[in-house]
Protein backbone atom coordinates (compact mmCIF):
# COMPACT_ATOMS: atom_id res chain seq x y z
CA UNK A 1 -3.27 1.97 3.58
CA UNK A 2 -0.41 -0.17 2.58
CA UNK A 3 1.76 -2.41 4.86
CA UNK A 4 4.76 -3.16 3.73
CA UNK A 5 7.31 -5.78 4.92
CA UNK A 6 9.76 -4.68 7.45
CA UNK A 7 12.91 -5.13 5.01
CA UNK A 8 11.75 -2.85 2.32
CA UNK A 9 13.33 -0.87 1.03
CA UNK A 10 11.44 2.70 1.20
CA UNK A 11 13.53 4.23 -2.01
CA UNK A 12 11.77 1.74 -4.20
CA UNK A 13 8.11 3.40 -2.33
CA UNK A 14 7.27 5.77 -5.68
CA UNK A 15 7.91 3.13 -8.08
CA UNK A 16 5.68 0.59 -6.14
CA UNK A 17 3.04 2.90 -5.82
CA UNK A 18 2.95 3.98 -9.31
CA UNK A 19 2.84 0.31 -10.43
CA UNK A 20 -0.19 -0.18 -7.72
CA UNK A 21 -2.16 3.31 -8.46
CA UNK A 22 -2.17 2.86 -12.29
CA UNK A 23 -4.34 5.59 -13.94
CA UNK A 24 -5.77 7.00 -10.40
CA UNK A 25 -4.58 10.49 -9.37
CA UNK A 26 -2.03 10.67 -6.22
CA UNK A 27 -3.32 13.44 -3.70
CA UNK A 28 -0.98 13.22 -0.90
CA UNK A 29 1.14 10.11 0.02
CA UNK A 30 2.00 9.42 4.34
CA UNK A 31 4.75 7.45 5.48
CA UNK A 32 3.76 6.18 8.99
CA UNK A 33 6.86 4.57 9.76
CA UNK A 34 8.33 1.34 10.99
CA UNK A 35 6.01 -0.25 13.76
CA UNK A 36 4.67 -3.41 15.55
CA UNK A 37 1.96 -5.47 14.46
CA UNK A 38 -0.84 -6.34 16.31
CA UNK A 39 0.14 -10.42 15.28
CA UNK A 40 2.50 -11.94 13.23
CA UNK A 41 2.27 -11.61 9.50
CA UNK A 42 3.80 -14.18 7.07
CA UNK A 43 6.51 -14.41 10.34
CA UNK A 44 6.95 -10.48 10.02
CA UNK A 45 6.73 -9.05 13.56
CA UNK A 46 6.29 -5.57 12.09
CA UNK A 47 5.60 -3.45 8.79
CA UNK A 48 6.52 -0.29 7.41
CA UNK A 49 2.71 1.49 7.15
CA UNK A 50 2.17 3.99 3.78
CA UNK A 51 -1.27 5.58 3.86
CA UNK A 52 -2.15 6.80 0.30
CA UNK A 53 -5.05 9.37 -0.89
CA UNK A 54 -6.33 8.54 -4.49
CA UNK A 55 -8.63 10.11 -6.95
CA UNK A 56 -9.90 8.17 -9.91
CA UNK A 57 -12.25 6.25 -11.10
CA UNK A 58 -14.71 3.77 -8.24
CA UNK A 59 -14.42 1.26 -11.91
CA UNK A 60 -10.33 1.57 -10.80
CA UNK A 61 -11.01 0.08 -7.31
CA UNK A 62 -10.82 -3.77 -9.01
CA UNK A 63 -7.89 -3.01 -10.86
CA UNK A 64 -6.05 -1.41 -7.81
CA UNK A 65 -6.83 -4.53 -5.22
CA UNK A 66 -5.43 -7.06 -7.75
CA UNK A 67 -2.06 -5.02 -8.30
CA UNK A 68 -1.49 -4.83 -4.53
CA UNK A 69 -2.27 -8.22 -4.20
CA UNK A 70 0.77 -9.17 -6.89
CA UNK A 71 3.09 -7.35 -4.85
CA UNK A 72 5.43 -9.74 -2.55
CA UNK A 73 6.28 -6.59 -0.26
CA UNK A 74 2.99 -5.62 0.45
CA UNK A 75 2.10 -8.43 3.37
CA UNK A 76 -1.62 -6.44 3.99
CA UNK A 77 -3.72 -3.36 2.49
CA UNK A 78 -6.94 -1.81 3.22
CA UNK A 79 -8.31 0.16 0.17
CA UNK A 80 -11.75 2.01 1.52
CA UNK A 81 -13.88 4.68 -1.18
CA UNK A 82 -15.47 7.90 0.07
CA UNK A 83 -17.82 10.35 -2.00
């Protein structure tokens, strides 16, 4: 799950991603929308939510967290790994 801020601009959504995802295999790719947050983030009263479904790799998971944390228009993330 990726939280964008609210001023971003959703063409430039593939070519984040692909930056972010690196090697790891895209299975299906949600946009949630445009909604509130539950408390202000770096003064942004709401995000644009993008929940993502990867394949790859657990080794990836490292790589993947410090991409998304180089991004400026990504204010929060939550990266979780299933079996």
């Amino acid at each position: 799950m990726l939280v964008f801020r609210p001023d971003f601009d959703i063409k430039q959504r593939d070519e984040v991603l692909r930056k972010l995802i690196g090697q790891a295999k895209v299975k299906e790719v949600k946009d949630l929308g445009k909604k509130r947050l539950s408390y202000p983030i770096a003064k942004h009263e709401e995000g644009i939510y993008i929940l993502a479904t990867l394949e790859g790799e657990a080794l990836k998971v490292g790589d993947i967290e410090k991409q998304t944390r180089l991004v400026p228009d990504v204010i929060r993330y939550l990266l979780t790994a299933t079996k």
